[in-house]
N, C-alpha and C. Protein backbone atom coordinates (compact mmCIF):
# COMPACT_ATOMS: atom_id res chain seq x y z
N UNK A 1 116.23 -11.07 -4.94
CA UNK A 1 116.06 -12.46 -4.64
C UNK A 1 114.61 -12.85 -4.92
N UNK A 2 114.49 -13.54 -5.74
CA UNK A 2 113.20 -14.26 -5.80
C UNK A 2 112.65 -15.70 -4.58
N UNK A 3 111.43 -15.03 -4.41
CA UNK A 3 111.16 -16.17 -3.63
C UNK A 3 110.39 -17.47 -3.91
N UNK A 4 110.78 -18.41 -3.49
CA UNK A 4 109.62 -19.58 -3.68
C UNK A 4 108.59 -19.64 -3.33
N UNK A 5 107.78 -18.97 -2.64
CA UNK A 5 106.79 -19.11 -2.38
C UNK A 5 105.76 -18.31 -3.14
N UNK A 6 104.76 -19.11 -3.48
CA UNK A 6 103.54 -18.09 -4.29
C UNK A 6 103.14 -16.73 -4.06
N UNK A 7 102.86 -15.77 -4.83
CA UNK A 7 102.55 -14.81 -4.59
C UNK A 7 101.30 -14.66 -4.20
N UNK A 8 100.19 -15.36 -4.14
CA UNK A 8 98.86 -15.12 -2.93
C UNK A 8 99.10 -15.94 -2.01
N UNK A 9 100.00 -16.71 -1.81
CA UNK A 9 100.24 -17.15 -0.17
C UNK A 9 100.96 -15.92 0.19
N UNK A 10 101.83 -14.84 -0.17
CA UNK A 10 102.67 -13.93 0.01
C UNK A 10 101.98 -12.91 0.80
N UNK A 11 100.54 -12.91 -0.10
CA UNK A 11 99.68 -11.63 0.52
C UNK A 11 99.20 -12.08 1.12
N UNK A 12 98.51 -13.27 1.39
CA UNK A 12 97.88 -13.67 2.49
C UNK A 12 98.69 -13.78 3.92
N UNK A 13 99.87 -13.87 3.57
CA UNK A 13 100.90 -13.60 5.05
C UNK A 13 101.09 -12.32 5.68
N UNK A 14 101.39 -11.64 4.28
CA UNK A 14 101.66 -10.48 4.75
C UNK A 14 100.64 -9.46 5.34
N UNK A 15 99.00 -9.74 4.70
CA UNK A 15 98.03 -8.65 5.05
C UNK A 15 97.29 -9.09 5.77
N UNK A 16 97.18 -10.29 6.00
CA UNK A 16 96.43 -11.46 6.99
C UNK A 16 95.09 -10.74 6.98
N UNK A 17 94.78 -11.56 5.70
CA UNK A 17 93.41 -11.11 5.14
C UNK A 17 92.59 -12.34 4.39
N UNK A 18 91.60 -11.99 4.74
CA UNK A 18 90.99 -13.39 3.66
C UNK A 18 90.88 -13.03 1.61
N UNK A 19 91.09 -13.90 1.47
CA UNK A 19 91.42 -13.99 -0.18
C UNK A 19 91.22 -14.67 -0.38
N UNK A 20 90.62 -14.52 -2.36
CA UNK A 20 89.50 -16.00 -3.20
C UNK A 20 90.59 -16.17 -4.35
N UNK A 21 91.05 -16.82 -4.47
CA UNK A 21 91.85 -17.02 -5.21
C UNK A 21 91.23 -17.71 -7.02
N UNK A 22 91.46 -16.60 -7.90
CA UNK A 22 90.88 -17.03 -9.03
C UNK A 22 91.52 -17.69 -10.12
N UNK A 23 91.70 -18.83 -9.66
CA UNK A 23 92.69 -19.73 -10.31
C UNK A 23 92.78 -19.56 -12.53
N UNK A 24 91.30 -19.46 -12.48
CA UNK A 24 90.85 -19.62 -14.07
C UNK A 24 91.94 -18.33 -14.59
N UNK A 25 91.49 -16.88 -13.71
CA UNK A 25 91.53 -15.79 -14.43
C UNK A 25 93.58 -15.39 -14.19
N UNK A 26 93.57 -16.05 -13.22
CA UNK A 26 95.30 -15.36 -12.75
C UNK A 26 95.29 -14.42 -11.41
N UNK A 27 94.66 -14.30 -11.51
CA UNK A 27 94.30 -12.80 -10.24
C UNK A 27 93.87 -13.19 -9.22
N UNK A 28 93.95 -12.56 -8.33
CA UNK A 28 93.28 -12.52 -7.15
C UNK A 28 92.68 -11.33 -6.31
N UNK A 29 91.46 -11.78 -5.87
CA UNK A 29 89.94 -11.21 -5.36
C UNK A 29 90.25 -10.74 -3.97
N UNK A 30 90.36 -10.02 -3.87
CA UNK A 30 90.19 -9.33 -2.17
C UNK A 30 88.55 -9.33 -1.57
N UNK A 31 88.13 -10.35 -0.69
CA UNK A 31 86.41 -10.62 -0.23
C UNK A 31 86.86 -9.64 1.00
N UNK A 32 85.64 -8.51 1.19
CA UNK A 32 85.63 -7.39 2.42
C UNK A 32 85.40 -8.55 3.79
N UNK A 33 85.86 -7.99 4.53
CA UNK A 33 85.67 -8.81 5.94
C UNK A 33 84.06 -8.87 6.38
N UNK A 34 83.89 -9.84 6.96
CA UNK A 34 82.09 -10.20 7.16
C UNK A 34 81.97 -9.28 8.22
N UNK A 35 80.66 -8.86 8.36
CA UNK A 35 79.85 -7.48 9.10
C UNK A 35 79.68 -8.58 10.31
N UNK A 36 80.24 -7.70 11.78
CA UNK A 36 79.99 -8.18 12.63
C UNK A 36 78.63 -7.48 13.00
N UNK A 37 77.63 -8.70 13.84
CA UNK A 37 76.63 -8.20 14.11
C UNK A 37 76.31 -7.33 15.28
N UNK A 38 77.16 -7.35 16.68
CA UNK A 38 76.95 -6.83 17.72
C UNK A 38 78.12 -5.32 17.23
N UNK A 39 78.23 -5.52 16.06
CA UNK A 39 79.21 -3.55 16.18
C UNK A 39 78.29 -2.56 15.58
N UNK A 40 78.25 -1.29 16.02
CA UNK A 40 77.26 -0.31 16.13
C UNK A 40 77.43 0.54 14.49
N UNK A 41 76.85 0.76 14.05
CA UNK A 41 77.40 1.39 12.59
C UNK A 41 76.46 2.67 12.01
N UNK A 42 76.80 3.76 12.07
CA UNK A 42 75.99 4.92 11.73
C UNK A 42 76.28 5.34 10.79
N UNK A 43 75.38 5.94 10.47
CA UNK A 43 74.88 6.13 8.39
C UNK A 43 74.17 7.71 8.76
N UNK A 44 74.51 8.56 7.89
CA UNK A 44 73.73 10.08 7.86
C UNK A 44 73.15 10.03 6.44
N UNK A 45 71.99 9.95 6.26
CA UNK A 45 71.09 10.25 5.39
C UNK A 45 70.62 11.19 5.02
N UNK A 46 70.78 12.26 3.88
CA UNK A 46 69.91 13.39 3.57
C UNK A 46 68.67 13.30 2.78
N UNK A 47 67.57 13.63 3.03
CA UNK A 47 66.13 13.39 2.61
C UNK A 47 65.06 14.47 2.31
N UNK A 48 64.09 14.52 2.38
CA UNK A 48 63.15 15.77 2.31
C UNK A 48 62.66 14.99 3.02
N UNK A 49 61.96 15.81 4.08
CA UNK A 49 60.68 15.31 5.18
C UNK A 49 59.83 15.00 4.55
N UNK A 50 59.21 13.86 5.18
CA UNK A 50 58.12 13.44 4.53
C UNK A 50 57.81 12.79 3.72
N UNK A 51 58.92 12.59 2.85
CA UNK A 51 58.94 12.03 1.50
C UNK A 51 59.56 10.59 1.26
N UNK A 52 59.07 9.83 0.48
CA UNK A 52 60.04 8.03 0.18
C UNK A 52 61.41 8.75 -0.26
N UNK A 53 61.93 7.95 0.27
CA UNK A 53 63.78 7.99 -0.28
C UNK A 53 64.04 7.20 -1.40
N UNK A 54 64.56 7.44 -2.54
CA UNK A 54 64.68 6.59 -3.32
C UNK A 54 66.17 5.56 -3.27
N UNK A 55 65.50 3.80 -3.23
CA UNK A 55 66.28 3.30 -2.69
C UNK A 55 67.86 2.55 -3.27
N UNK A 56 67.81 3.54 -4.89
CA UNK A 56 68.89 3.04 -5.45
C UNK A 56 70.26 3.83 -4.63
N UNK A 57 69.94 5.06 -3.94
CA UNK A 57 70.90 6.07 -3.01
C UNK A 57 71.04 5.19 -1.80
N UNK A 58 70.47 4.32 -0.99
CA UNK A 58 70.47 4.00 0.10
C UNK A 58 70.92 2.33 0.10
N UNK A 59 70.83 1.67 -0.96
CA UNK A 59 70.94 0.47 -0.73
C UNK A 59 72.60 -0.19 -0.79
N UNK A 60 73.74 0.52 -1.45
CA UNK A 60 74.87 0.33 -1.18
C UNK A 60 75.71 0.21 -0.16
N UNK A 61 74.91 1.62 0.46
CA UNK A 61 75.45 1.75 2.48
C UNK A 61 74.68 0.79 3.27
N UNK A 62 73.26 0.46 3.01
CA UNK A 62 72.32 -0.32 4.29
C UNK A 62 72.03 -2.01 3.77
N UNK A 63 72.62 -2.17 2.41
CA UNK A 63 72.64 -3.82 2.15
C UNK A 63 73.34 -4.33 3.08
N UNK A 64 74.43 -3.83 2.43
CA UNK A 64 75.68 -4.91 3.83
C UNK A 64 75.47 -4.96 4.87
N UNK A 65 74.56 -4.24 5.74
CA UNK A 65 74.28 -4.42 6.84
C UNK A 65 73.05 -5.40 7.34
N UNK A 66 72.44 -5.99 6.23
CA UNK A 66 71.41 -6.70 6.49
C UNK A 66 70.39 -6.26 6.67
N UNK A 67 69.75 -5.19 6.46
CA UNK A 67 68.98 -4.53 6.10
C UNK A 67 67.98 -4.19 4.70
N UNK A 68 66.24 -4.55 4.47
CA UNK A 68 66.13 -4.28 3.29
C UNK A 68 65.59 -2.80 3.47
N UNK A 69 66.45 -1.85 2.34
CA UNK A 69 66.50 -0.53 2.10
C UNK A 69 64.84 0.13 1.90
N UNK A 70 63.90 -0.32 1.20
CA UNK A 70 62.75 -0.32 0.96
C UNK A 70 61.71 -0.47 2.32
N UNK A 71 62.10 -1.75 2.53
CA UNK A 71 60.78 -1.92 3.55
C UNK A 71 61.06 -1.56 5.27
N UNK A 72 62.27 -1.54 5.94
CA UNK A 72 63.01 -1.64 7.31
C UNK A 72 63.00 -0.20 7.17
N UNK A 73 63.77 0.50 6.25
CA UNK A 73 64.20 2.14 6.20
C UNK A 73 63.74 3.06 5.95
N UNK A 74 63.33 2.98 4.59
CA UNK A 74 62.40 3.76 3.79
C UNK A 74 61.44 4.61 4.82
N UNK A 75 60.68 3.06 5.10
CA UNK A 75 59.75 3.21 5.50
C UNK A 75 59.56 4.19 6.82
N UNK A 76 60.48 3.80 7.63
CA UNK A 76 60.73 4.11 8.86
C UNK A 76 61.04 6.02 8.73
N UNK A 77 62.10 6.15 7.91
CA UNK A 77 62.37 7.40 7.85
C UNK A 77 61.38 8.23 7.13
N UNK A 78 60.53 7.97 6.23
CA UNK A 78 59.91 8.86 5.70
C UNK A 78 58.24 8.98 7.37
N UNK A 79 58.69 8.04 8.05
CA UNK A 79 57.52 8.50 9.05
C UNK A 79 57.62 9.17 9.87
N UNK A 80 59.43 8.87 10.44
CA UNK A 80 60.13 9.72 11.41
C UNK A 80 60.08 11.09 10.89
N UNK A 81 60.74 11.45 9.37
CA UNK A 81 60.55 13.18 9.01
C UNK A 81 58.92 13.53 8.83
N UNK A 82 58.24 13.23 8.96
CA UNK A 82 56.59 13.52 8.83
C UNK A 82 56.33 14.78 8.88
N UNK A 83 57.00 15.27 10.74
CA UNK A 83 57.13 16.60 10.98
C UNK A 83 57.26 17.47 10.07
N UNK A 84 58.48 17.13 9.47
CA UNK A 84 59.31 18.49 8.92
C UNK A 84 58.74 18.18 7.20
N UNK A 85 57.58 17.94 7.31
CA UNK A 85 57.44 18.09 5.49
C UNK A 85 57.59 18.95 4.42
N UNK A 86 58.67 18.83 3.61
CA UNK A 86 59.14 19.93 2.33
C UNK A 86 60.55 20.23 2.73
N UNK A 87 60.73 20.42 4.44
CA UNK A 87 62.27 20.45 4.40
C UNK A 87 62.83 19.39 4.36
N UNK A 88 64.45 19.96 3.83
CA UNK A 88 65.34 19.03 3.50
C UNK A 88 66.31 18.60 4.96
N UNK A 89 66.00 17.44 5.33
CA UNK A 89 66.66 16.79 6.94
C UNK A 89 67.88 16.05 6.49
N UNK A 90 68.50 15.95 7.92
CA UNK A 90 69.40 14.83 8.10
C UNK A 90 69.07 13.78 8.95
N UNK A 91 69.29 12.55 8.65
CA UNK A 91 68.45 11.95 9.34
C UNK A 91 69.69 10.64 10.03
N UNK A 92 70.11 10.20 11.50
CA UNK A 92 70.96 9.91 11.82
C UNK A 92 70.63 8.33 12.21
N UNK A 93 71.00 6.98 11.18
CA UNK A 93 70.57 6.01 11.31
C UNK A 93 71.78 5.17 12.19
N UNK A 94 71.63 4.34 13.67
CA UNK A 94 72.46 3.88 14.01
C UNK A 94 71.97 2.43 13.67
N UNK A 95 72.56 1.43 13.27
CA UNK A 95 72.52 0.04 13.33
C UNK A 95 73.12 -0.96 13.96
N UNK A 96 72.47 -1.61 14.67
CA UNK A 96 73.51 -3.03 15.44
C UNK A 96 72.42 -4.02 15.49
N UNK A 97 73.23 -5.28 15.58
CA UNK A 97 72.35 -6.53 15.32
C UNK A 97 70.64 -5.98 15.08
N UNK A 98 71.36 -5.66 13.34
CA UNK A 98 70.19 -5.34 12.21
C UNK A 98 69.13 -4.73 12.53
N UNK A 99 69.19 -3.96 13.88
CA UNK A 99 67.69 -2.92 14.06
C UNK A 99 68.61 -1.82 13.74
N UNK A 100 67.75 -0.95 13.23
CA UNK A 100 68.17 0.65 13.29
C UNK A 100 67.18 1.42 13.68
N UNK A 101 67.64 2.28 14.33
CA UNK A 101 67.25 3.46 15.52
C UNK A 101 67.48 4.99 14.33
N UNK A 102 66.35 5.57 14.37
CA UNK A 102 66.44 6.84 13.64
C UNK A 102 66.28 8.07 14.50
N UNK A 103 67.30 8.95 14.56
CA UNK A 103 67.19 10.51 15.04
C UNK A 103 67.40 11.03 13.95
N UNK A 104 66.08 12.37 13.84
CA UNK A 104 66.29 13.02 12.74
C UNK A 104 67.21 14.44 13.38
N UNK A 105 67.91 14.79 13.07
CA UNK A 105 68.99 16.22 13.08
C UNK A 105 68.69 17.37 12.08
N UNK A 106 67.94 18.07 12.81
CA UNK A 106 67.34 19.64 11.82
C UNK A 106 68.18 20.54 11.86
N UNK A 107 68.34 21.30 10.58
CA UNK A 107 69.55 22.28 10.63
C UNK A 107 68.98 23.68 11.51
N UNK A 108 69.59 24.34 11.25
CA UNK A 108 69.24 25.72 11.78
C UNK A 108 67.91 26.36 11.32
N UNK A 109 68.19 26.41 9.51
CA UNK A 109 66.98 26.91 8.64
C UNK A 109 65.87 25.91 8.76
N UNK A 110 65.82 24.87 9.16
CA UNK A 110 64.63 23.93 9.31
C UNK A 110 63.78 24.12 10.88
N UNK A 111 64.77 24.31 11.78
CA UNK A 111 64.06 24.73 12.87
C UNK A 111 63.66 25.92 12.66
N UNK A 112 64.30 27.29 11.95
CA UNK A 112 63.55 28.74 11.78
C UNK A 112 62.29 28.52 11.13
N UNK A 113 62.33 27.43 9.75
CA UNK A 113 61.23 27.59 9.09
C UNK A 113 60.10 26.40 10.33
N UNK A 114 60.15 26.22 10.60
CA UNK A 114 59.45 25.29 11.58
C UNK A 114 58.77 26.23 12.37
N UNK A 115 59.52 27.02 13.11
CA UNK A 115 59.36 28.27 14.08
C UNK A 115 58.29 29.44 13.42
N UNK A 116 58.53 29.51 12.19
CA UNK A 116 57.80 30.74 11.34
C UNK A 116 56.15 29.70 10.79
N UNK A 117 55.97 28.58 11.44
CA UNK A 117 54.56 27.71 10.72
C UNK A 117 54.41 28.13 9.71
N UNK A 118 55.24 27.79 8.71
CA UNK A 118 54.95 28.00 7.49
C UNK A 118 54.43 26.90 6.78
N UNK A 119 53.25 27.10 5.52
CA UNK A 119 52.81 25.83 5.16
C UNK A 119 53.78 24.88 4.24
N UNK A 120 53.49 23.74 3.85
CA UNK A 120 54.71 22.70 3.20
C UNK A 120 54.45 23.53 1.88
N UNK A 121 55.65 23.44 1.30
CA UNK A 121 55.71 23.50 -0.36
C UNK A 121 56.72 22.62 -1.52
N UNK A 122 56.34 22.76 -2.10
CA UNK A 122 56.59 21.83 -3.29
C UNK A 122 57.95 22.13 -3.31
N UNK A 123 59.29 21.78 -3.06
CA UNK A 123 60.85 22.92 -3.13
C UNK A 123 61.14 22.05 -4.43
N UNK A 124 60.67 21.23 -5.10
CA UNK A 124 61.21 20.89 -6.60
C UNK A 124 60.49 21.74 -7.63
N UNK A 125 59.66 22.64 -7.25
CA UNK A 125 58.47 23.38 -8.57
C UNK A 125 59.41 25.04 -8.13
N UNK A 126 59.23 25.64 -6.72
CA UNK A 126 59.62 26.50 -6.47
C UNK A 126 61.20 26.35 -5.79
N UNK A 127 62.19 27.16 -6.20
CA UNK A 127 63.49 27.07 -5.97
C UNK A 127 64.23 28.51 -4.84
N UNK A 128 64.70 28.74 -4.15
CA UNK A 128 65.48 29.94 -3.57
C UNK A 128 64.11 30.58 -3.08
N UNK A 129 63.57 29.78 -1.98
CA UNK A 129 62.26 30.55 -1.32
C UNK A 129 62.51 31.83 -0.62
N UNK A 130 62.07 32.68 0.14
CA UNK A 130 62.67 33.74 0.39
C UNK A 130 61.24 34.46 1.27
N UNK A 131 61.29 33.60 2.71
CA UNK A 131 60.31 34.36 3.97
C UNK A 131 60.36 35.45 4.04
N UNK A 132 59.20 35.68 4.56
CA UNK A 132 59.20 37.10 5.26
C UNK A 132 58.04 37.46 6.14
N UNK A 133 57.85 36.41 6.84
CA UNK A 133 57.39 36.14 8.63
C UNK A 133 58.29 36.87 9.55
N UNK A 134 58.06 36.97 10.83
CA UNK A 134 58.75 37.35 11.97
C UNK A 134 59.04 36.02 13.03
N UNK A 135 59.87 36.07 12.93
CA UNK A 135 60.14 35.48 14.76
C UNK A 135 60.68 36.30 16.31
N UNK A 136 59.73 35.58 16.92
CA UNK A 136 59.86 36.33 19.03
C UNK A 136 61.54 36.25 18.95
N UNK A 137 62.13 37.29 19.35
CA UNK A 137 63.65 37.00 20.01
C UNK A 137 63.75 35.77 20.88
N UNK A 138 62.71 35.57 21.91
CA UNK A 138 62.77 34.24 22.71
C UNK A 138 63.11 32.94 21.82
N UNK A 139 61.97 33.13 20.64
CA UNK A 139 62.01 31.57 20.18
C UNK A 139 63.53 31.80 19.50
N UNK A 140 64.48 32.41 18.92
CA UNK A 140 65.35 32.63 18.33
C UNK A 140 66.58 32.16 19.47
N UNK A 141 66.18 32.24 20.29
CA UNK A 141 67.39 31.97 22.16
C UNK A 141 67.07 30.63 22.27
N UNK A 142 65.76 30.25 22.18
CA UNK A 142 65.47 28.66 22.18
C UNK A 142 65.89 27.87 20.95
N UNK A 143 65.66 28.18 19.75
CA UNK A 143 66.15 27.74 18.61
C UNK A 143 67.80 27.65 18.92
N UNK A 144 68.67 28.45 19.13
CA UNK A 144 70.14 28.60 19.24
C UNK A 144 70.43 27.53 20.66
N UNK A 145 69.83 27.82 21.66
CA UNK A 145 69.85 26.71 23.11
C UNK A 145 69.95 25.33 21.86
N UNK A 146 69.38 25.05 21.16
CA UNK A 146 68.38 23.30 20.73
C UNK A 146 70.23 23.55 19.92
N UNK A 147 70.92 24.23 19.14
CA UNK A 147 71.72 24.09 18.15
C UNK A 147 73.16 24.39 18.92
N UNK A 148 73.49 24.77 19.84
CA UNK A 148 74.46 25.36 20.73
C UNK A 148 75.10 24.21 20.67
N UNK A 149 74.86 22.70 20.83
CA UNK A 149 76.16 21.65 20.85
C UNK A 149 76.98 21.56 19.66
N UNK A 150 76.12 22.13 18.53
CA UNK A 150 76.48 21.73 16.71
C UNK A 150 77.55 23.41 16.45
N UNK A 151 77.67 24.09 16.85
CA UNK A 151 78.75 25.30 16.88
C UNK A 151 80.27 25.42 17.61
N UNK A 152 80.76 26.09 17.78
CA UNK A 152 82.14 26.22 18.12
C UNK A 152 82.03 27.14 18.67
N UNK A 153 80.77 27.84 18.83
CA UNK A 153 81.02 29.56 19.96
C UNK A 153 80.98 29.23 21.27
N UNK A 154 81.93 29.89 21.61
CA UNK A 154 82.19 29.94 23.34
C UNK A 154 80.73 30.13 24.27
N UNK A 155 80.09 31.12 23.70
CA UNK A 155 79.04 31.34 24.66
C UNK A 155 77.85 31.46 23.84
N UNK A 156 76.59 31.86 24.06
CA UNK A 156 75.29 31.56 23.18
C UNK A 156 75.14 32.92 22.48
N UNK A 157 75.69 34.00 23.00
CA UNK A 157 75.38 34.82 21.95
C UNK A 157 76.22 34.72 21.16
N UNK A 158 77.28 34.30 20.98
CA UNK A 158 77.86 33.67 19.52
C UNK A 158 77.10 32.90 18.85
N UNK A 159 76.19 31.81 19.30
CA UNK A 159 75.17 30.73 18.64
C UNK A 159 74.28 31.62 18.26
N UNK A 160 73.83 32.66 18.71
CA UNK A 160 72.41 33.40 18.56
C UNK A 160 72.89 34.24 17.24
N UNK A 161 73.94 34.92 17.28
CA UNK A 161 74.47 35.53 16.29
C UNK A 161 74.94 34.42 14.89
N UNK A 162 74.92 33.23 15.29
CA UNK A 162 74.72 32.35 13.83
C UNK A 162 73.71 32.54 13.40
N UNK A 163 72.60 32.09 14.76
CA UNK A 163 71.81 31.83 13.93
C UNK A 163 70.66 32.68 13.32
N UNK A 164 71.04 34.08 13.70
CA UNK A 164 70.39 35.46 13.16
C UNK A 164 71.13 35.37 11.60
N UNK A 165 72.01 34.92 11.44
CA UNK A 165 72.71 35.03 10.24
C UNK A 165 71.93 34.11 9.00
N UNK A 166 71.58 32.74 9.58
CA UNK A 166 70.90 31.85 9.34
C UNK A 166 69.17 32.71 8.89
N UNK A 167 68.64 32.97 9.85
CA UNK A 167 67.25 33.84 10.08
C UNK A 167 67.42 34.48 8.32
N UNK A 168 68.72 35.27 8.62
CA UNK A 168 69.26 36.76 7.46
C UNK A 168 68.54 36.17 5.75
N UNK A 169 69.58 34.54 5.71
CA UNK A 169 69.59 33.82 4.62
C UNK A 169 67.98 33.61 4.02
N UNK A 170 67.34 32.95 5.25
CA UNK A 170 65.77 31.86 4.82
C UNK A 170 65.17 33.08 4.54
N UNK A 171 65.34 34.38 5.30
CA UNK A 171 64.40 35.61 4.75
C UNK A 171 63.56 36.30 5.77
N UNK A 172 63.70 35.63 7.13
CA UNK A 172 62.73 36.18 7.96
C UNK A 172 63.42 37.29 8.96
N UNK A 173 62.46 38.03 9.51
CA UNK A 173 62.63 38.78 10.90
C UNK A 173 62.97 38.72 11.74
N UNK A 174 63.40 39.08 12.96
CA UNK A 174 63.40 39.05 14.04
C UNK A 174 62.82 40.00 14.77
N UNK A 175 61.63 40.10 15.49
CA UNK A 175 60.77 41.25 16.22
C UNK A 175 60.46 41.97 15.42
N UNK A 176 60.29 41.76 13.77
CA UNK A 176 60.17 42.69 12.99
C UNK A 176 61.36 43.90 12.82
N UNK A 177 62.47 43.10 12.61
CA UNK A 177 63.70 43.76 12.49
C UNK A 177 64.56 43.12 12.03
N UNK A 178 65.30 43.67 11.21
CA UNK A 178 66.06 42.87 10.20
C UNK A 178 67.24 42.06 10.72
N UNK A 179 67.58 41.11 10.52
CA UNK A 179 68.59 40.11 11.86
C UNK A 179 70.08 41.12 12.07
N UNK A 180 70.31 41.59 10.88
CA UNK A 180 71.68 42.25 11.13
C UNK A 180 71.25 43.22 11.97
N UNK A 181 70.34 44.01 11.56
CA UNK A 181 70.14 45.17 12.94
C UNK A 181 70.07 44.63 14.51
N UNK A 182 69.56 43.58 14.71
CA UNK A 182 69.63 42.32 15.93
C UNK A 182 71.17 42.46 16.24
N UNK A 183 71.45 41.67 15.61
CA UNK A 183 73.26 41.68 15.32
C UNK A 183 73.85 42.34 16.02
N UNK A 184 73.92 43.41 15.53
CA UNK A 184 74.58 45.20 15.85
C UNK A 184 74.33 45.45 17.07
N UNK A 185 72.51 45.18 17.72
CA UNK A 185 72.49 45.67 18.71
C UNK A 185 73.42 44.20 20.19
N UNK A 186 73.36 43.27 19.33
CA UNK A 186 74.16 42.01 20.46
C UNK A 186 75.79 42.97 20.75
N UNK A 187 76.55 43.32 19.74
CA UNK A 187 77.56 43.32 19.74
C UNK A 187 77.71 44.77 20.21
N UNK A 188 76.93 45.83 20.21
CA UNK A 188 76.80 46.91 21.09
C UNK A 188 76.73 46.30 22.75
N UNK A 189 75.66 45.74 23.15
CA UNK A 189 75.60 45.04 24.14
C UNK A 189 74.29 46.30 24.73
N UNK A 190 73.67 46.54 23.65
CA UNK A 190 71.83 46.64 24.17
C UNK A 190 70.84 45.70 24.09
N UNK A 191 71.59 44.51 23.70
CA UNK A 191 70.84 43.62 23.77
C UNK A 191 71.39 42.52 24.58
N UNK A 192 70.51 42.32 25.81
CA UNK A 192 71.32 41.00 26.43
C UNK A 192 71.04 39.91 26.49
N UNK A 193 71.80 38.71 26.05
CA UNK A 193 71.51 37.38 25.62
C UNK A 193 71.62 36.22 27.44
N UNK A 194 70.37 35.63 27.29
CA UNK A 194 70.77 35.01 28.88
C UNK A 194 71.86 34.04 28.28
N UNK A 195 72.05 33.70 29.79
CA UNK A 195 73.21 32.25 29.99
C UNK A 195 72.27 30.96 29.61
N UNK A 196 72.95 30.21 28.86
CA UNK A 196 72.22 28.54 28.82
C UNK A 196 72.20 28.18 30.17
């Protein structure tokens, strides 16, 4: 059965949506629904500390929000990662009525290399760096405490045992001992990990 009624009044009934109707071309334009200003909207950004973001990556997600990508963001985030200069962050932008609020979120290897004061380096000249500092078992229990919400292990020496694994990767020590030997001794149980 054919119906009488137009086919963009059709969709406009049926999807109860706003539509531009392009009379010249035949077709019709689907316009995205307008950005409410009081709704909360979070964006994860990956960056190098320290560094300008380049804003042809950022301006697709933070236009529509009313936001200019350059001067509001940019700016903001390359001051917030300051800390962590040379590593590569995540950086957690929430927006509502057009302010945004920045928490930066460090991975595991960014807090180890943080932990080991190592100086900044160039990671676009040098590629697959490869430490070989030590870290205190303590700071390694504190590092895993700071990362313990971002895991799935039941208890912290499961987190501690990531993140010795983590330690294994970037290249460093633990007490001057190689993380798997750490490891071995957790899962023997000569080594005892406190309670959070």
């Amino acid at each position: 059965m054919v119906s009488s009624i137009p086919l963009d009044q059709r969709l406009r009934r049926s999807q109860g949506e706003t539509f531009f109707d392009c009379l010249e071309s035949g077709f019709i334009c689907h316009l995205p629904p307008k950005f409410h200003p009081n709704e909360i909207k979070v964006i994860h950004v990956r960056c190098m500390g320290g560094e300008i973001i380049a804003t042809s990556a950022m301006t697709p997600k933070i236009s529509p929000l009313g936001l200019s990508p350059k001067k509001s963001v940019g700016d903001d985030i390359t001051k917030a990662t300051g800390d962590w200069k040379g590593l590569r962050m995540t950086v957690k932008l929430t927006i509502q009525n057009r302010q945004a609020q920045f928490e930066v979120v460090p991975s595991a290897s960014a807090l180890i290399i943080k932990t080991l004061k190592e100086p900044p380096r160039d990671r676009k000249k040098q590629k697959n760096i490869k430490l070989s500092g030590s870290i205190i078992f303590e700071e390694m229990v504190n590092t895993s405490q700071q990362m313990q919400h971002r895991y799935l292990a039941r208890e912290l020496s499961g987190t501690i045992k990531k993140i010795l694994g983590t330690a294994q990767s970037v290249g460093c020590n633990v007490d001057g001992h190689h993380p798997q030997d750490i490891r071995d001794d957790i899962n023997s149980g000569a080594v005892e990990c406190s309670a959070s």
